[in-house]
PDB file of N, CA and C in Angstrom:
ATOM      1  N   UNK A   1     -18.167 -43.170   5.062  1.00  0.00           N
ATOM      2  CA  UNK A   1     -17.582 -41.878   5.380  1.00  0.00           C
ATOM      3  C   UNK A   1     -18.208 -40.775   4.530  1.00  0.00           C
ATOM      4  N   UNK A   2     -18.570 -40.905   3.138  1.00  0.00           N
ATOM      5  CA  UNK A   2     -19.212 -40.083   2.337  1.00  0.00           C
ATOM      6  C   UNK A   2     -20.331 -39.812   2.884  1.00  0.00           C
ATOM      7  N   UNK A   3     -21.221 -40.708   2.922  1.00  0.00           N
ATOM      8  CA  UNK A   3     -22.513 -40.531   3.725  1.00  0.00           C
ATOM      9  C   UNK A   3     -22.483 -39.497   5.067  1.00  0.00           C
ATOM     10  N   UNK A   4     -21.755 -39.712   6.101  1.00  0.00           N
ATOM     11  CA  UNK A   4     -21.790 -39.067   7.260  1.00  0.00           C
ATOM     12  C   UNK A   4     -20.930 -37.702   6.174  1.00  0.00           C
ATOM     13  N   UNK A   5     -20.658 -37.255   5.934  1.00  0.00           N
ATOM     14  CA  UNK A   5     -19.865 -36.219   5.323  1.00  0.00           C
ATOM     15  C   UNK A   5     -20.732 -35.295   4.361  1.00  0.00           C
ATOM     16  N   UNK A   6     -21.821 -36.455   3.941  1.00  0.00           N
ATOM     17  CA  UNK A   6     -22.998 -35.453   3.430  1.00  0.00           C
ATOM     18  C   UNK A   6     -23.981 -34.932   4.496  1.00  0.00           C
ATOM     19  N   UNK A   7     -24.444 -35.971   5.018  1.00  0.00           N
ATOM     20  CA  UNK A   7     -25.450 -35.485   5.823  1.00  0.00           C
ATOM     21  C   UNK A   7     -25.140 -34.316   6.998  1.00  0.00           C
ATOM     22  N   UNK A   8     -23.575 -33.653   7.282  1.00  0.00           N
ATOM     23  CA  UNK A   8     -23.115 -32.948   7.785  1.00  0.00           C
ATOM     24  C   UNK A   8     -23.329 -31.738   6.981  1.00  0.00           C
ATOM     25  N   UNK A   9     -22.755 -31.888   5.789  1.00  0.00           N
ATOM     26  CA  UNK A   9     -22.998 -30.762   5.038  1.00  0.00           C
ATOM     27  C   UNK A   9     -24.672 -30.264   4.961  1.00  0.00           C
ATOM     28  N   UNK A  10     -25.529 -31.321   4.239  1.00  0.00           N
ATOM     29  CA  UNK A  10     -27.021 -30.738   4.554  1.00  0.00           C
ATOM     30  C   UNK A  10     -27.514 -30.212   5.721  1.00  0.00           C
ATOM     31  N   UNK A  11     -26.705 -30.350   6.444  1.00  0.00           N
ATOM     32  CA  UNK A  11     -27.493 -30.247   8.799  1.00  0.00           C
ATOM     33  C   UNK A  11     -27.150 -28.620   8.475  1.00  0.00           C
ATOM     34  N   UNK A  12     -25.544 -28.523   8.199  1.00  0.00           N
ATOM     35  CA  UNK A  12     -25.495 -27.101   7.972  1.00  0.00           C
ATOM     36  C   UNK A  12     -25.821 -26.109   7.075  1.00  0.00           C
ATOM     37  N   UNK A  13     -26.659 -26.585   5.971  1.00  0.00           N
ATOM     38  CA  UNK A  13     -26.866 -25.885   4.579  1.00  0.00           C
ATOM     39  C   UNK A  13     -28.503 -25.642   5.413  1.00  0.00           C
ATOM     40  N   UNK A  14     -29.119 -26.830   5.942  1.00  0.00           N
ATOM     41  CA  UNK A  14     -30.274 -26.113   6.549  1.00  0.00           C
ATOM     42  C   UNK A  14     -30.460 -25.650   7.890  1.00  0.00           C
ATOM     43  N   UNK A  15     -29.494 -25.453   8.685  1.00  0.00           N
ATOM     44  CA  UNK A  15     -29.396 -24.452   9.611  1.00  0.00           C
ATOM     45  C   UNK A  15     -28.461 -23.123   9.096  1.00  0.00           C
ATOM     46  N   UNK A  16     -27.552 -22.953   8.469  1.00  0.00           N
ATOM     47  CA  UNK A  16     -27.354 -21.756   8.256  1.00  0.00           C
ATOM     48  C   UNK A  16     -27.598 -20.916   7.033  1.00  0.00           C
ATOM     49  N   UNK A  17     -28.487 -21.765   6.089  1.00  0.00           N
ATOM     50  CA  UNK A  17     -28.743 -21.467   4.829  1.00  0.00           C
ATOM     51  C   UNK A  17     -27.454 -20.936   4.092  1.00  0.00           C
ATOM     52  N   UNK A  18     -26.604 -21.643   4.321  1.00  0.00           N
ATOM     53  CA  UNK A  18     -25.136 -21.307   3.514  1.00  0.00           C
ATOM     54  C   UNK A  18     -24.493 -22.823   3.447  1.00  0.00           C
ATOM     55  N   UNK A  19     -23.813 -22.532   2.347  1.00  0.00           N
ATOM     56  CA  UNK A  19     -22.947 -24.057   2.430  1.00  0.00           C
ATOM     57  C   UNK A  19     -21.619 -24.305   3.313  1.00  0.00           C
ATOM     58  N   UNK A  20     -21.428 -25.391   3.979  1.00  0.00           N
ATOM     59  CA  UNK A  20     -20.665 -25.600   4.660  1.00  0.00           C
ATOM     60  C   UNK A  20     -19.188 -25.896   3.689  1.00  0.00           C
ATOM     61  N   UNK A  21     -18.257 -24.626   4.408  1.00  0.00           N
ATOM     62  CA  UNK A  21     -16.838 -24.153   3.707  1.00  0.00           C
ATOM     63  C   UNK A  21     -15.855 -25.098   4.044  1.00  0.00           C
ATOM     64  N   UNK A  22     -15.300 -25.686   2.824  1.00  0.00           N
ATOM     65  CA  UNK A  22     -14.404 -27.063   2.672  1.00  0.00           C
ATOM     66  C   UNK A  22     -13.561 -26.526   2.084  1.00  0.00           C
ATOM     67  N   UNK A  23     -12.574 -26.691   2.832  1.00  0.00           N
ATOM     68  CA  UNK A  23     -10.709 -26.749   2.538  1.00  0.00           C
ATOM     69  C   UNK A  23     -10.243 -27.656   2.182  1.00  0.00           C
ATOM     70  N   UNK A  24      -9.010 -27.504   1.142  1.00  0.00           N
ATOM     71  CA  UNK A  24      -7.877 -28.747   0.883  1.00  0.00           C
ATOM     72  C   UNK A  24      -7.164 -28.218   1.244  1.00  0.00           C
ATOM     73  N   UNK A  25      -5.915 -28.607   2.225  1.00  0.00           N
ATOM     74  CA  UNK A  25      -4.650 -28.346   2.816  1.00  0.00           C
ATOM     75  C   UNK A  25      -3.851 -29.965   2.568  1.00  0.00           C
ATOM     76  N   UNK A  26      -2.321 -29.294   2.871  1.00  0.00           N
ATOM     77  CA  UNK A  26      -1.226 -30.006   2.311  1.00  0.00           C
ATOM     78  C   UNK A  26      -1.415 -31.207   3.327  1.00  0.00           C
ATOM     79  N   UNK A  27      -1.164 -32.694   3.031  1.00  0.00           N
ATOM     80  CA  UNK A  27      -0.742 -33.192   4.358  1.00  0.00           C
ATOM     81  C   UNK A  27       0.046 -33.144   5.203  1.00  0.00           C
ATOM     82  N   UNK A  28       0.736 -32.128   4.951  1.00  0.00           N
ATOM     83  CA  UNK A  28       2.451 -31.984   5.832  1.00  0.00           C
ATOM     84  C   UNK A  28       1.739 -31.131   6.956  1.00  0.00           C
ATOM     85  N   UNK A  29       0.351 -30.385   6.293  1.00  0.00           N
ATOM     86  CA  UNK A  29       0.037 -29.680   7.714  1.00  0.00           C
ATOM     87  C   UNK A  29      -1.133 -30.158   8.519  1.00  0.00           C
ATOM     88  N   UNK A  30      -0.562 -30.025   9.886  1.00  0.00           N
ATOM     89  CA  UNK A  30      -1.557 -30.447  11.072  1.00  0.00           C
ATOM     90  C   UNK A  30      -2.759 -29.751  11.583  1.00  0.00           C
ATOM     91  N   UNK A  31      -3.873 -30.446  11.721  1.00  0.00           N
ATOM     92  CA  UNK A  31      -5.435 -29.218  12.569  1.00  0.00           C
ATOM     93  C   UNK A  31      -4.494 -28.127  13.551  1.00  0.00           C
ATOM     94  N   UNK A  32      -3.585 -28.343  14.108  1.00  0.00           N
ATOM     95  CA  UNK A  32      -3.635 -27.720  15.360  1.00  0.00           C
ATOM     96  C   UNK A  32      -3.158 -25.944  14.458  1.00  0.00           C
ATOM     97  N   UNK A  33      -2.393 -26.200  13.070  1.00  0.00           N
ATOM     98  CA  UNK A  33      -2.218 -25.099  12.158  1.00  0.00           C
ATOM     99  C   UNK A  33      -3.425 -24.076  11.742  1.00  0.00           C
ATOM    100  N   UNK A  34      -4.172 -24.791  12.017  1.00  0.00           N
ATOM    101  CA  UNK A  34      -5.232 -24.267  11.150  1.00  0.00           C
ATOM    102  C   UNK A  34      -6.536 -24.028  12.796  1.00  0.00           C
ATOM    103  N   UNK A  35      -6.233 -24.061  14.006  1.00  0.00           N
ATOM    104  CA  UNK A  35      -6.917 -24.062  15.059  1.00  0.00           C
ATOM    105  C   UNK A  35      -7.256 -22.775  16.282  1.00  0.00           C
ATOM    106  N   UNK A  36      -7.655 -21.826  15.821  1.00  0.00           N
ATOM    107  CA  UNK A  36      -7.704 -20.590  16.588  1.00  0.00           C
ATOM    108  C   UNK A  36      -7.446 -20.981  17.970  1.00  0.00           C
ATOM    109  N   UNK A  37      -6.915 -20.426  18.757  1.00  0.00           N
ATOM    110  CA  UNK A  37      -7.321 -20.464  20.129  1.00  0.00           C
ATOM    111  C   UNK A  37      -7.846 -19.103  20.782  1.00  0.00           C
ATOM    112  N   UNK A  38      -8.405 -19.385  22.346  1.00  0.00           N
ATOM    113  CA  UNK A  38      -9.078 -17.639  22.280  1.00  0.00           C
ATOM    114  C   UNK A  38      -7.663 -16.376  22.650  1.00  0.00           C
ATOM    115  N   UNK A  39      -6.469 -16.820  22.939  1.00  0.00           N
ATOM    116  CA  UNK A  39      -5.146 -16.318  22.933  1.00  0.00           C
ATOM    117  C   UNK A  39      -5.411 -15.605  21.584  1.00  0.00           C
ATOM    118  N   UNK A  40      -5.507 -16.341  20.478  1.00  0.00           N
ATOM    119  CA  UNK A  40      -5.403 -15.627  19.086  1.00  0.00           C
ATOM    120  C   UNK A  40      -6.589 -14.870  18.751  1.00  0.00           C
ATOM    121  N   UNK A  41      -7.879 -15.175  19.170  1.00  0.00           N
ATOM    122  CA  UNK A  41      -8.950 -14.047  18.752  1.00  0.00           C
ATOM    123  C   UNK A  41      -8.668 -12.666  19.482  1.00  0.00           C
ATOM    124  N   UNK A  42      -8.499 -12.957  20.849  1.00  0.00           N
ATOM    125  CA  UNK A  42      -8.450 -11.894  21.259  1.00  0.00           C
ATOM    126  C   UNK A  42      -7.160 -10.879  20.871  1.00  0.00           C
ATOM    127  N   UNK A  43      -6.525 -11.783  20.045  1.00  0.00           N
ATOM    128  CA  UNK A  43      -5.551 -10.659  19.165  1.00  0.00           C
ATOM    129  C   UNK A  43      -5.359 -10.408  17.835  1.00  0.00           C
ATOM    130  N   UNK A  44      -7.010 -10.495  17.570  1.00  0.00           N
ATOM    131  CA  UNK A  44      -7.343 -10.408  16.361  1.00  0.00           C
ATOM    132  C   UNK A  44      -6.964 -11.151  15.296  1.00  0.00           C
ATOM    133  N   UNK A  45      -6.505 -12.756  15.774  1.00  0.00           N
ATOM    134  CA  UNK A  45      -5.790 -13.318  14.684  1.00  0.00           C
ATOM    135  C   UNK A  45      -6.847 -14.668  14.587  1.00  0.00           C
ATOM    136  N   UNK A  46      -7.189 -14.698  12.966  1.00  0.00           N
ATOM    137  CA  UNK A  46      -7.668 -16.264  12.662  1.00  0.00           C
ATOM    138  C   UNK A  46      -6.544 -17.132  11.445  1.00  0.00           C
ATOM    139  N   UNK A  47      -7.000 -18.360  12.041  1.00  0.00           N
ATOM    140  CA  UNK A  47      -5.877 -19.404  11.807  1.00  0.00           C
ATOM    141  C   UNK A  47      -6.676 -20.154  10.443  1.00  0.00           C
ATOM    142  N   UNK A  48      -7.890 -19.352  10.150  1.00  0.00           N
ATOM    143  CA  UNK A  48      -8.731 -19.950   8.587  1.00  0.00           C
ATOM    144  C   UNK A  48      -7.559 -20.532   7.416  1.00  0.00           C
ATOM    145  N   UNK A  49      -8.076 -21.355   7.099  1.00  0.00           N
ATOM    146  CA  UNK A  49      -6.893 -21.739   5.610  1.00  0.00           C
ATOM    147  C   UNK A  49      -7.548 -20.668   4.775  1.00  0.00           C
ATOM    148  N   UNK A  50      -6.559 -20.141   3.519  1.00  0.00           N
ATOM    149  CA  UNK A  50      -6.513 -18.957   2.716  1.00  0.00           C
ATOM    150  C   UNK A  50      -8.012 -19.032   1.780  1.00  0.00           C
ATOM    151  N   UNK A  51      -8.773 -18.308   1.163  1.00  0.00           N
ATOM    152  CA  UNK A  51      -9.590 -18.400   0.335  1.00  0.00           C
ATOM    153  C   UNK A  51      -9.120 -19.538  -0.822  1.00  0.00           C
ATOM    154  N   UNK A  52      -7.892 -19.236  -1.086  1.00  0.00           N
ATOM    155  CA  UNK A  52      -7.700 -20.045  -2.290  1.00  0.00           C
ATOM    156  C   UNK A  52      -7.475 -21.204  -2.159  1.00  0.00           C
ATOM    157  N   UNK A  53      -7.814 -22.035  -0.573  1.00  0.00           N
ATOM    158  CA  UNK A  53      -7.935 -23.651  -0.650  1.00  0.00           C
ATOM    159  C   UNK A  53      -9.214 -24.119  -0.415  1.00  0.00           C
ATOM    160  N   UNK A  54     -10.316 -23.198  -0.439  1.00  0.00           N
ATOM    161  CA  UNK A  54     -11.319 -23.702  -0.896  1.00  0.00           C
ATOM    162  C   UNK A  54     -11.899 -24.751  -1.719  1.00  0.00           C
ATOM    163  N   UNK A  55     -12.767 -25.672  -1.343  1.00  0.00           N
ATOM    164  CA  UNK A  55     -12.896 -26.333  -2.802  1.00  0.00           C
ATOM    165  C   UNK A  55     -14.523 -26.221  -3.333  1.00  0.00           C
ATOM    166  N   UNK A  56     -15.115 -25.476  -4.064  1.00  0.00           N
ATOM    167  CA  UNK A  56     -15.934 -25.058  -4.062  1.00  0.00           C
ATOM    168  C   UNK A  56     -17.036 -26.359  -4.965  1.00  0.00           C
ATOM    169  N   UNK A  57     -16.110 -27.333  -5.656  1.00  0.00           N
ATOM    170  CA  UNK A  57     -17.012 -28.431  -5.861  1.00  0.00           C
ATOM    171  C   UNK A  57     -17.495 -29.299  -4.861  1.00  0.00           C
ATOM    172  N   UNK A  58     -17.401 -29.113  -3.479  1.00  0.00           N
ATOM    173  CA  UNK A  58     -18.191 -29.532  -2.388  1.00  0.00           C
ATOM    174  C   UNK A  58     -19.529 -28.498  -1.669  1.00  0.00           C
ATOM    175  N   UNK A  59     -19.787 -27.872  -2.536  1.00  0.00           N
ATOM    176  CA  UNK A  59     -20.920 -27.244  -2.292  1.00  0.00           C
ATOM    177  C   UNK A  59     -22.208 -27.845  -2.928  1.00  0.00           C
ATOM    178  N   UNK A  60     -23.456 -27.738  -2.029  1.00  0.00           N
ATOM    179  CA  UNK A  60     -24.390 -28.448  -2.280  1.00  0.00           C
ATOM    180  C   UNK A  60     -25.750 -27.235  -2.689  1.00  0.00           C
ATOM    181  N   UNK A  61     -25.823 -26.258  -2.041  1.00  0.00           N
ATOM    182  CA  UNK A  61     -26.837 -25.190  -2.348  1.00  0.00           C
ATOM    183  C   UNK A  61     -27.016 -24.548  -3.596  1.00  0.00           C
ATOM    184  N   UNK A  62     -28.156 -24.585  -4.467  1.00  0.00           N
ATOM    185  CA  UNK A  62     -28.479 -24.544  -5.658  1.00  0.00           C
ATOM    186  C   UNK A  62     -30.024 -23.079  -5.457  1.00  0.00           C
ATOM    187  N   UNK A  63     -29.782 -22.200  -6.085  1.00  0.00           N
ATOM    188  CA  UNK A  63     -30.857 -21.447  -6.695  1.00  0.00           C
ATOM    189  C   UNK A  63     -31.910 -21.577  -7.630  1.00  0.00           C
ATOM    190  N   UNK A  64     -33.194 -20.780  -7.595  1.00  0.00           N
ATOM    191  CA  UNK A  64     -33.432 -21.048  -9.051  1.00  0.00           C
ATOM    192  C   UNK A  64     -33.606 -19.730  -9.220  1.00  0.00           C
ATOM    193  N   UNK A  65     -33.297 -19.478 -10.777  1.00  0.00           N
ATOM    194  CA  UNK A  65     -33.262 -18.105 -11.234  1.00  0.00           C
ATOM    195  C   UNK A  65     -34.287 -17.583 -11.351  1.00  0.00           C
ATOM    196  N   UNK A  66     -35.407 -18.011 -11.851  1.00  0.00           N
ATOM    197  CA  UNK A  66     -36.931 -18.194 -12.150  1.00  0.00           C
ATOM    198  C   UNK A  66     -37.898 -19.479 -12.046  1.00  0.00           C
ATOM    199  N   UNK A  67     -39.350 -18.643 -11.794  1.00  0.00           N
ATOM    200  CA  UNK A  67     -40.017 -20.148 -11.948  1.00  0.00           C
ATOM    201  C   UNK A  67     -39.984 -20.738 -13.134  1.00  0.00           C
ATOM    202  N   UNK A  68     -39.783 -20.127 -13.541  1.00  0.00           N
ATOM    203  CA  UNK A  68     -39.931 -21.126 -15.410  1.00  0.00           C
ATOM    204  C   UNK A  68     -38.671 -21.222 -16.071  1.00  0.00           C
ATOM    205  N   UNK A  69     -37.167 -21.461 -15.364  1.00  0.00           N
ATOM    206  CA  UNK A  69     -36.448 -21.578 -15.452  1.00  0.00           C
ATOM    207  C   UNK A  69     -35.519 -22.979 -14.751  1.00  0.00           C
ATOM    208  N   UNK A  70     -34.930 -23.500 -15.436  1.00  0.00           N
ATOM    209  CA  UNK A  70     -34.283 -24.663 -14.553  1.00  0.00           C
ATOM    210  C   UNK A  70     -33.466 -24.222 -13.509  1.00  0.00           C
ATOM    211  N   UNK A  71     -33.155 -25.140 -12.315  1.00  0.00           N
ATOM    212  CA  UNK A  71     -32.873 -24.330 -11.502  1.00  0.00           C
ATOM    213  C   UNK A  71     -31.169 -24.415 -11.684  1.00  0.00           C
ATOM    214  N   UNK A  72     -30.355 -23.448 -11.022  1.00  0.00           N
ATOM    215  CA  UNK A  72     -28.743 -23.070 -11.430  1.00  0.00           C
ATOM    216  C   UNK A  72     -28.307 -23.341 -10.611  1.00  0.00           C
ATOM    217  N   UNK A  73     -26.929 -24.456 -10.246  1.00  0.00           N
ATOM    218  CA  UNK A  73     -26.713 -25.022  -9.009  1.00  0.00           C
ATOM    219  C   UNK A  73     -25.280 -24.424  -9.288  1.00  0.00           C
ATOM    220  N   UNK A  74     -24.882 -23.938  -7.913  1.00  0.00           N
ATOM    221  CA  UNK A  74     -23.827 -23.073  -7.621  1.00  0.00           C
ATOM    222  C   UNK A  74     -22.784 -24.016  -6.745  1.00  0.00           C
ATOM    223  N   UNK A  75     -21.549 -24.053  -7.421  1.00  0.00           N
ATOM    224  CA  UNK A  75     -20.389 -24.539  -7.137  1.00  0.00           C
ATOM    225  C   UNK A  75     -19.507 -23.469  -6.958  1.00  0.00           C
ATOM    226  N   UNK A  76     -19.789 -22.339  -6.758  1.00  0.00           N
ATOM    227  CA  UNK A  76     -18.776 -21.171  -6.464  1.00  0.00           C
ATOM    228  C   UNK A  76     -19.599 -19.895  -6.026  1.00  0.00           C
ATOM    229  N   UNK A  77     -18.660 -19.147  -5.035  1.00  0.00           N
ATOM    230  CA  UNK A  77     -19.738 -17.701  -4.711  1.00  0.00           C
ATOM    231  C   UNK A  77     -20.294 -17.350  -5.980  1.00  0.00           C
ATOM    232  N   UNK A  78     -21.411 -16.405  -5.708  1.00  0.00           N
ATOM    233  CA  UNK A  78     -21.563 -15.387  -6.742  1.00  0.00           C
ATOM    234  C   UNK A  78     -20.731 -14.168  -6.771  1.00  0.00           C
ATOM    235  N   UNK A  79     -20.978 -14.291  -8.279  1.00  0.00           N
ATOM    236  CA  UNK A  79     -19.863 -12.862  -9.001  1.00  0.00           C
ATOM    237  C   UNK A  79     -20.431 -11.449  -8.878  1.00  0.00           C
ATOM    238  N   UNK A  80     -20.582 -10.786  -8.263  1.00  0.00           N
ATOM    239  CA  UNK A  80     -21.050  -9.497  -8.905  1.00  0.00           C
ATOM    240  C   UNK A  80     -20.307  -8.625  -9.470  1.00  0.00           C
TER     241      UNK A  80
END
């Protein structure tokens, strides 16, 4: 399961050059909670879990700051 769970994440880190956004939610709640339908876009509503269930230690995309620098692997947005 890890395996297929990585290689998902890399498919999307190199097609969208962004890391693929992983949630923790409660088990009490169900996909269908968290499931837009086009009823709800078209009324401007998304059903995203909150920023703050992010889990940002499932990120795989790493920078390097410089060439002569080791490179800085990012487990969270950048700060500006």
């Amino acid at each position: 399961m890890d395996t297929i769970f990585s290689v998902i994440k890399m498919a999307y880190l190199s097609i969208c050059q962004e890391n693929l956004p992983i949630f923790g939610i409660a088990k009490t709640r169900a996909l269908v909670d968290f499931a837009t339908t086009e009823k709800d876009v078209s009324r401007g509503i998304s059903r995203m879990p909150l920023v703050l269930a992010r889990i940002y230690e499932e990120d795989i995309k790493f920078d390097s700051v410089a060439k002569n620098r080791a490179p800085v692997y990012k487990t969270s947005p950048s700060v500006v």
